[in-house]
N, C-alpha and C. Protein backbone atom coordinates (compact mmCIF):
# COMPACT_ATOMS: atom_id res chain seq x y z
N UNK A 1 -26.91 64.83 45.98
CA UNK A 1 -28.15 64.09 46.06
C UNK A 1 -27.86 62.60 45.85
N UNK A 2 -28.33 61.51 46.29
CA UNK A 2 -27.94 60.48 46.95
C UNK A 2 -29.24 59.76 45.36
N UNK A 3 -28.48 59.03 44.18
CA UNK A 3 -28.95 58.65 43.43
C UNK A 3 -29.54 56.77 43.76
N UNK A 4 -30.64 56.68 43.68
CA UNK A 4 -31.38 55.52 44.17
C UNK A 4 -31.11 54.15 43.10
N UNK A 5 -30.50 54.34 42.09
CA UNK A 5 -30.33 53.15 41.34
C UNK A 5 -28.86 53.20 41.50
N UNK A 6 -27.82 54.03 41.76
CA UNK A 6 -26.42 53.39 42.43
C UNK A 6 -26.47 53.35 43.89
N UNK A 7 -27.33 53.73 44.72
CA UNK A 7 -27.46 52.53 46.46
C UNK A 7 -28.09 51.28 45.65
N UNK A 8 -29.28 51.00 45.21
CA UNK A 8 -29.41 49.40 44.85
C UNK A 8 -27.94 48.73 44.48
N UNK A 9 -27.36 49.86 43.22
CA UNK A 9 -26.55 48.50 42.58
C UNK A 9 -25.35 48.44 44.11
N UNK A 10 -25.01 49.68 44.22
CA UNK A 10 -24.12 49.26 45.46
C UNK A 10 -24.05 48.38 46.80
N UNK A 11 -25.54 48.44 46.83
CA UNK A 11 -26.45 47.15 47.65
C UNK A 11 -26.26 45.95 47.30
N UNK A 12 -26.04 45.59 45.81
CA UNK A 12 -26.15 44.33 45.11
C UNK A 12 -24.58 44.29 44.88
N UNK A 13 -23.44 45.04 45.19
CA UNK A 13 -22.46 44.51 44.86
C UNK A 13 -21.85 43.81 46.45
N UNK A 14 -22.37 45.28 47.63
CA UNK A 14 -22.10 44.78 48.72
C UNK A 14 -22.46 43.25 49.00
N UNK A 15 -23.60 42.76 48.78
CA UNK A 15 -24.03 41.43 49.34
C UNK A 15 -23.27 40.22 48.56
N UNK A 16 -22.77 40.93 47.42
CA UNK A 16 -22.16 39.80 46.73
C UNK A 16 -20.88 39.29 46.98
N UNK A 17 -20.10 40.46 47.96
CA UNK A 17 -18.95 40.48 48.33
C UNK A 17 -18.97 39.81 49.32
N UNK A 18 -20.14 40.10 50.06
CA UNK A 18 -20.19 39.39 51.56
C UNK A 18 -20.13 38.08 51.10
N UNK A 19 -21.13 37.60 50.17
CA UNK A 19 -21.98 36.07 50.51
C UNK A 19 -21.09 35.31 50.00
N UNK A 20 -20.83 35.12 48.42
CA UNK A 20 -19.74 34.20 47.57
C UNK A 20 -18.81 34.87 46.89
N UNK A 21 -18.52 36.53 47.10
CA UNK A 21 -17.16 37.03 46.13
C UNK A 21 -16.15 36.34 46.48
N UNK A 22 -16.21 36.56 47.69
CA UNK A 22 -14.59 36.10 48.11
C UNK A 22 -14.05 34.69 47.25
N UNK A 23 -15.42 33.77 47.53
CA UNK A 23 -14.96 32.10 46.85
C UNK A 23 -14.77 32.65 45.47
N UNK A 24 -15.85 33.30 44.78
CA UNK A 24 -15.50 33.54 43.69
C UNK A 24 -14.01 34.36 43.35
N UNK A 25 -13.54 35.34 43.51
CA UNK A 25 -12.55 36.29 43.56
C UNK A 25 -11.52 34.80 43.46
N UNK A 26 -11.42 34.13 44.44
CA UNK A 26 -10.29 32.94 44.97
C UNK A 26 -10.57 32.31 43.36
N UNK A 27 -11.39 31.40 43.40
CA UNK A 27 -11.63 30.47 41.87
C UNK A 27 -10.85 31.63 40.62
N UNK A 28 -11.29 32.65 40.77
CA UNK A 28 -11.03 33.62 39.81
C UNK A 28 -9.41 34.13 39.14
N UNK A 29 -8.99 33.98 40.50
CA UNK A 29 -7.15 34.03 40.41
C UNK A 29 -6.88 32.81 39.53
N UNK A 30 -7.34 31.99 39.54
CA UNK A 30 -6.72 31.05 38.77
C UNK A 30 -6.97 30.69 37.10
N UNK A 31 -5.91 30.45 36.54
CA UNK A 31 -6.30 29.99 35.45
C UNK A 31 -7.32 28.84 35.23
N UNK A 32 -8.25 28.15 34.06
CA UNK A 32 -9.09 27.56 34.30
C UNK A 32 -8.29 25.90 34.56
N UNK A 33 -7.19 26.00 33.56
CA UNK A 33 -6.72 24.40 34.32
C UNK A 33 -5.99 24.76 35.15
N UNK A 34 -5.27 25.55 35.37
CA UNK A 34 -4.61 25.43 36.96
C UNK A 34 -5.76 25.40 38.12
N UNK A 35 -6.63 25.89 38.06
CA UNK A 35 -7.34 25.72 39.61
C UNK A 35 -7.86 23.74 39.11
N UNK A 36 -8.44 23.96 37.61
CA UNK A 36 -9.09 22.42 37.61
C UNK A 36 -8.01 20.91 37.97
N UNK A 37 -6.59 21.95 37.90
CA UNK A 37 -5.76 20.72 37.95
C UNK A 37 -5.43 20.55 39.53
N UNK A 38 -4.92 22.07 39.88
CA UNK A 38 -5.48 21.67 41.20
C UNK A 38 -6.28 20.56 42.10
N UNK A 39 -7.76 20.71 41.94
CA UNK A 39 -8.80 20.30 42.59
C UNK A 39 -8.91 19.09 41.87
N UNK A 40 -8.49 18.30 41.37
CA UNK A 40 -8.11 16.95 40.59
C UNK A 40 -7.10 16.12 41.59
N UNK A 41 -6.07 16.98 41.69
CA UNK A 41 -5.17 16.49 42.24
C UNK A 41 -5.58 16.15 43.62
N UNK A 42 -6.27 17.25 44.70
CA UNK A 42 -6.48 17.08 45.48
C UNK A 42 -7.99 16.02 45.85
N UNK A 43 -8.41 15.62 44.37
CA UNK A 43 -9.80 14.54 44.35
C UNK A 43 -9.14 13.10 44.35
N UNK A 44 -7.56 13.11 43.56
CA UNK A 44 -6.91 12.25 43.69
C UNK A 44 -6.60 11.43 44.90
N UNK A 45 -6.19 12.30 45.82
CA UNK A 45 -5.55 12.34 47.05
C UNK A 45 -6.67 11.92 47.63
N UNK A 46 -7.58 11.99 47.67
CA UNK A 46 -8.82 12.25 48.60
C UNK A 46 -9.61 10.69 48.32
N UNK A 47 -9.58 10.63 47.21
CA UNK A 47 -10.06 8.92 46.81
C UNK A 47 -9.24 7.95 47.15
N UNK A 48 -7.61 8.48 47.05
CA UNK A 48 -6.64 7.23 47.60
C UNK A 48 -7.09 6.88 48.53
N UNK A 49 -7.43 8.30 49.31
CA UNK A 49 -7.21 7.78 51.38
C UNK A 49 -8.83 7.23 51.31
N UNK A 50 -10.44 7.76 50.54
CA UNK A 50 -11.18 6.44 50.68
C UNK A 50 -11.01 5.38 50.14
N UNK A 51 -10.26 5.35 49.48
CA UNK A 51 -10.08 3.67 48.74
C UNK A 51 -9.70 2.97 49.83
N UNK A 52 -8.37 3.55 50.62
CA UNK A 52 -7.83 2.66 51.61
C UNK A 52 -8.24 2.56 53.02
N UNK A 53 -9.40 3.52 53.36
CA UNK A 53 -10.42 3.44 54.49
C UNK A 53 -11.26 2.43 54.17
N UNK A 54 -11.64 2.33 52.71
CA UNK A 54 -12.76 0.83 52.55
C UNK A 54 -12.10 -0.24 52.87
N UNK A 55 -10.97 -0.85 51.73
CA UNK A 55 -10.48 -1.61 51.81
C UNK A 55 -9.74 -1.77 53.49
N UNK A 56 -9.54 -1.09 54.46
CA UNK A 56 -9.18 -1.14 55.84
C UNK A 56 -10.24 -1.54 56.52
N UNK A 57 -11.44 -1.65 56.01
CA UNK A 57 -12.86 -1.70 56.34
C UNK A 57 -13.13 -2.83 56.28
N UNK A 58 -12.65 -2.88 55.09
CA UNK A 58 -13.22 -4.67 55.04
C UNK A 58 -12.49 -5.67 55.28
N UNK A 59 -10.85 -5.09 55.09
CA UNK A 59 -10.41 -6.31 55.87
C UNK A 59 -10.37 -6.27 57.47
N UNK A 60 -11.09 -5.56 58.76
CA UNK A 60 -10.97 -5.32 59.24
C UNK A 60 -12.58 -6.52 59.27
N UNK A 61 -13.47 -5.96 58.37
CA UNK A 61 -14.97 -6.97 58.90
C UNK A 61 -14.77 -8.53 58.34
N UNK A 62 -13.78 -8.75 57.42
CA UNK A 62 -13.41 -10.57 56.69
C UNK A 62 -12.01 -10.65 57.33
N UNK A 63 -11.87 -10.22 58.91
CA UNK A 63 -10.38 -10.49 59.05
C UNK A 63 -10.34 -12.15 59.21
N UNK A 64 -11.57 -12.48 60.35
CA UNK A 64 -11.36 -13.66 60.24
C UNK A 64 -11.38 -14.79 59.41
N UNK A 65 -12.16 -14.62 58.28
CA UNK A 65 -11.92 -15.28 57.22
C UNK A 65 -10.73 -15.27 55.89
N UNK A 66 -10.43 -14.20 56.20
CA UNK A 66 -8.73 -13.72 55.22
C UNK A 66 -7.69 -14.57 55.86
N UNK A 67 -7.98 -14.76 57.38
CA UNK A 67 -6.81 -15.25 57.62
C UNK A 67 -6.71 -16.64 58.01
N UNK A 68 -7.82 -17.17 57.32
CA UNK A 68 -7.92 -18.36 57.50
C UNK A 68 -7.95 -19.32 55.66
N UNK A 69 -8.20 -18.23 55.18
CA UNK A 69 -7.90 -18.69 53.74
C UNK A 69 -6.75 -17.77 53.48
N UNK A 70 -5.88 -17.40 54.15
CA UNK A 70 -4.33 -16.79 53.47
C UNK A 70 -3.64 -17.48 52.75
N UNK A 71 -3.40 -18.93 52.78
CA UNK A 71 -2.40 -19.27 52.09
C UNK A 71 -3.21 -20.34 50.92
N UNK A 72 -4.73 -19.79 50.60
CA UNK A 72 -5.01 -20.60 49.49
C UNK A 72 -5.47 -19.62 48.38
N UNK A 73 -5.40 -18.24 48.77
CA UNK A 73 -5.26 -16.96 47.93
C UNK A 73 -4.14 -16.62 47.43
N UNK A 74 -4.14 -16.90 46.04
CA UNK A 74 -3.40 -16.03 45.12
C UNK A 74 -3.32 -14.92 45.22
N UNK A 75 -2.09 -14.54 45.76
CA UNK A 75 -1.83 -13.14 46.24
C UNK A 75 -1.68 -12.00 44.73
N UNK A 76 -1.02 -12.67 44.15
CA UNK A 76 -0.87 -11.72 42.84
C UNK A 76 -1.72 -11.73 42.06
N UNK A 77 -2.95 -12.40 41.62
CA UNK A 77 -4.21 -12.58 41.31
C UNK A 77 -5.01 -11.30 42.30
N UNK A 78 -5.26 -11.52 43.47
CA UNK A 78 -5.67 -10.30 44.11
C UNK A 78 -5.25 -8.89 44.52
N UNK A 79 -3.67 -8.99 43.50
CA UNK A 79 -3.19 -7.58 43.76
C UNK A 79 -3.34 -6.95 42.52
N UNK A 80 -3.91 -7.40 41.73
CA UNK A 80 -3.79 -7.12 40.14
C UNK A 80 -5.58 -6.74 40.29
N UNK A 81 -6.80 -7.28 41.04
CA UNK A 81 -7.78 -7.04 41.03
C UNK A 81 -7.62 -5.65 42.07
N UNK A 82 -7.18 -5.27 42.85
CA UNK A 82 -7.53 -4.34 44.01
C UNK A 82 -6.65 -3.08 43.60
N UNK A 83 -6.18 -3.65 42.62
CA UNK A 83 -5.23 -2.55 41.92
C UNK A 83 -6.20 -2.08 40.19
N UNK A 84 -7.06 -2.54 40.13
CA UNK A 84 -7.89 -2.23 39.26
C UNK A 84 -9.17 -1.89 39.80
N UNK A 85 -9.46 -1.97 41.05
CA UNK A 85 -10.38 -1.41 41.58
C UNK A 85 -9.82 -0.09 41.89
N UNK A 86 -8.61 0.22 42.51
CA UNK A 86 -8.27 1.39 42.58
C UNK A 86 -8.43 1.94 41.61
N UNK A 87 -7.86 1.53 40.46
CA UNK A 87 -7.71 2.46 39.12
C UNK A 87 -9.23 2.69 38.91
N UNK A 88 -10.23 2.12 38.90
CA UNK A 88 -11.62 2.39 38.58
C UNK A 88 -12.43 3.50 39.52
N UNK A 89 -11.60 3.35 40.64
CA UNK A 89 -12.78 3.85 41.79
C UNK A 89 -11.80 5.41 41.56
N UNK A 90 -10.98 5.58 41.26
CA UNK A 90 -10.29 7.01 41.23
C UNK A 90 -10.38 7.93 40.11
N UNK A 91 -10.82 6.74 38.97
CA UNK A 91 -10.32 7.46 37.52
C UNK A 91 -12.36 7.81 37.94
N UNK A 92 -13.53 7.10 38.11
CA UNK A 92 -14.74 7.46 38.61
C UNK A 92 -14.61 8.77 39.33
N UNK A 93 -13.72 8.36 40.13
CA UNK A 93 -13.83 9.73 40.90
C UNK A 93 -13.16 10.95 40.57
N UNK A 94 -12.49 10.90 40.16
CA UNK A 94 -11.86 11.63 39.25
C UNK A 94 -12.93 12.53 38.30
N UNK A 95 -13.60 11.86 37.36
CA UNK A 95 -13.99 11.93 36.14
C UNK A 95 -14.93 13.34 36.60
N UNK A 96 -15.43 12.44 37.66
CA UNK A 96 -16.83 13.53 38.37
C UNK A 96 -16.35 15.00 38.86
N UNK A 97 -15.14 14.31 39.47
CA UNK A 97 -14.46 16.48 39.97
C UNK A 97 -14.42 17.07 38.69
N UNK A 98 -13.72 16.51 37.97
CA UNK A 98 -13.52 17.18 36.68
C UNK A 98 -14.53 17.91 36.23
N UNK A 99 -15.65 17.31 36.21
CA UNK A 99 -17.14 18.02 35.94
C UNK A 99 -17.77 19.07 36.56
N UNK A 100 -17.33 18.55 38.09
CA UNK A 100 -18.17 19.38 38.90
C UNK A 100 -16.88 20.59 39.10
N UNK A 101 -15.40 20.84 39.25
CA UNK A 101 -14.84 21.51 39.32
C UNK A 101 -14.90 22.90 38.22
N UNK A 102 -15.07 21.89 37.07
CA UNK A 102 -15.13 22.97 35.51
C UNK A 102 -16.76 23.66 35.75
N UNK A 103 -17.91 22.93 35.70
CA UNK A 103 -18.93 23.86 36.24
C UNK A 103 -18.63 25.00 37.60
N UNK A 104 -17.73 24.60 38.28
CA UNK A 104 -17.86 25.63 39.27
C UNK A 104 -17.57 26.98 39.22
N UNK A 105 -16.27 26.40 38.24
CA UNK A 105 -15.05 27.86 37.65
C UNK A 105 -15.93 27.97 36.64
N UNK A 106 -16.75 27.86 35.94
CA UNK A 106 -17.67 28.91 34.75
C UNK A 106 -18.51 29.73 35.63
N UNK A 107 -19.41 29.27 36.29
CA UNK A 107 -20.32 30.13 37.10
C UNK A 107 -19.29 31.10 37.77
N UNK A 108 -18.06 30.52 38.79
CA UNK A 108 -17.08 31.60 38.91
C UNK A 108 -16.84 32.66 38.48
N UNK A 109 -16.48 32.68 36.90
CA UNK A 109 -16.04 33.59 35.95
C UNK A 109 -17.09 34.00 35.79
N UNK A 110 -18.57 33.27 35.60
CA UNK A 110 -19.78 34.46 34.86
C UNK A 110 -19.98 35.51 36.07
N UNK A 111 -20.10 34.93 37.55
CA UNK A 111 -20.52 35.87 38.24
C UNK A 111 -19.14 37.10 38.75
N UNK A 112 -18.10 36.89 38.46
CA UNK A 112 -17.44 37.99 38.35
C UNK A 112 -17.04 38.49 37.19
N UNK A 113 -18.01 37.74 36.01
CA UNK A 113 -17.88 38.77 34.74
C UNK A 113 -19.10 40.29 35.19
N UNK A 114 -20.27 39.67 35.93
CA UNK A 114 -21.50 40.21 36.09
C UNK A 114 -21.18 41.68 37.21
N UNK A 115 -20.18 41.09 38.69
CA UNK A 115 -19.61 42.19 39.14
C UNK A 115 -18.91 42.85 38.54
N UNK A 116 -18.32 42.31 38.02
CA UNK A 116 -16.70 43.85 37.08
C UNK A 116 -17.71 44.39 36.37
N UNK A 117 -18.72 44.02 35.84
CA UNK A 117 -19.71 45.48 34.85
C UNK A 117 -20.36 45.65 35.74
N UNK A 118 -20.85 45.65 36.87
CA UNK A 118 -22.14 46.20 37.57
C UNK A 118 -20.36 47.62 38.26
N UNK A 119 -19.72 46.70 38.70
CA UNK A 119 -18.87 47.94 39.46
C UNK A 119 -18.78 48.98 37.87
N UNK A 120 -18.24 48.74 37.10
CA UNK A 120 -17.93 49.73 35.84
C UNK A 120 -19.36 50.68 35.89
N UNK A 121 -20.35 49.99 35.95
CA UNK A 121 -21.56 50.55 36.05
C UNK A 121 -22.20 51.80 36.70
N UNK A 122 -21.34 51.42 37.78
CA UNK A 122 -21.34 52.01 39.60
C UNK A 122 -20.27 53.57 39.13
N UNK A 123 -18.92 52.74 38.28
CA UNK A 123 -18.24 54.18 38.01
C UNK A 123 -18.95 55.36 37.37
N UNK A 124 -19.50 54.71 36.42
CA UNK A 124 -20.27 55.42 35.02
C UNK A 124 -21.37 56.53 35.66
N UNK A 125 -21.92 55.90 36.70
CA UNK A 125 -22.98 56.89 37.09
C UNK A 125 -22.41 57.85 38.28
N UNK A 126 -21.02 57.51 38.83
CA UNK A 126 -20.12 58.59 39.82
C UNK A 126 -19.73 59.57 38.81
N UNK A 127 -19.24 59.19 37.16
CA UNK A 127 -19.13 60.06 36.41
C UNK A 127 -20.03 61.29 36.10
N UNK A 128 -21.13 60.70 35.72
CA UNK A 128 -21.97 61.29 35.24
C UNK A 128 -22.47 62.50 36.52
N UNK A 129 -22.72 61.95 37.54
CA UNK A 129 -22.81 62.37 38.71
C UNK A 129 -22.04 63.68 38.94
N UNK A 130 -20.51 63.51 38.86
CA UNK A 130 -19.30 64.38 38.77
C UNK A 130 -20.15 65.87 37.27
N UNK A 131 -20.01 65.05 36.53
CA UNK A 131 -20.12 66.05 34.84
C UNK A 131 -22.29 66.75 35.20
N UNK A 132 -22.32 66.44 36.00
CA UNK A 132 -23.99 67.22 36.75
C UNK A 132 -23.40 67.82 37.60
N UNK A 133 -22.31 67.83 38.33
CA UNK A 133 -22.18 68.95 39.45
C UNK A 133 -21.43 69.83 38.89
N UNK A 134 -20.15 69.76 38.01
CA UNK A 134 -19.42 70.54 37.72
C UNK A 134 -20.32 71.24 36.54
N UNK A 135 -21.47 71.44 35.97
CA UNK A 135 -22.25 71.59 35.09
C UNK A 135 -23.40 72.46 35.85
């Protein structure tokens, strides 16, 4: 006989597998700083190359004026500022993955704390199921 509260939960594990297990399952393999160091690293990487799309940006829109004041710019004066903009605009960006990466991997872990007991759940009533037939 086909018990109606393990098709729901089996219903509710199926959709969960479909929709976000998998991301979750993935986040899940990892330890919490290895995936966070991970996705740091790769926020790292990811701010270098916009840092240097802006800055390509703009000297691309003040070309003509850069190169007409080139040799009354203190070059090492402006490498010491664009090098502290980097450090600001990365360690910013940075700061924020960090946040948003560590919220991701908790919800991660809660919602495959929530599947591993709904499946245990799912066993419990195949048991019981089993100890009613052999009974």
């Amino acid at each position: 006989m086909i018990s109606e509260q393990r098709v729901k939960l089996m219903t509710r594990l199926a959709a969960y597998e479909k929709n976000e297990g998998k991301k979750n399952e993935e986040i899940g393999s990892y330890f919490k700083d290895d995936y966070i160091g991970l996705q740091i690293l790769k926020s790292i990487i990811s701010a270098t190359i916009a840092f240097a799309l802006i800055i390509g940006l703009f000297v691309l829109y003040d070309s003509e004026l850069i190169m007409s004041d080139i040799y009354k710019i203190d070059l090492l004066d402006y490498a010491k500022k664009l090098i502290l903009y980097y450090v600001g605009f990365t360690g910013i960006y940075t700061a924020i993955s960090y946040v948003i990466y560590t919220i991701r991997y908790r919800k991660a872990k809660r919602r495959l704390k929530v599947y591993f007991n709904n499946l245990k759940r799912l066993q419990i009533l195949y048991q019981r199921e089993r100890k009613d037939k052999v009974q």
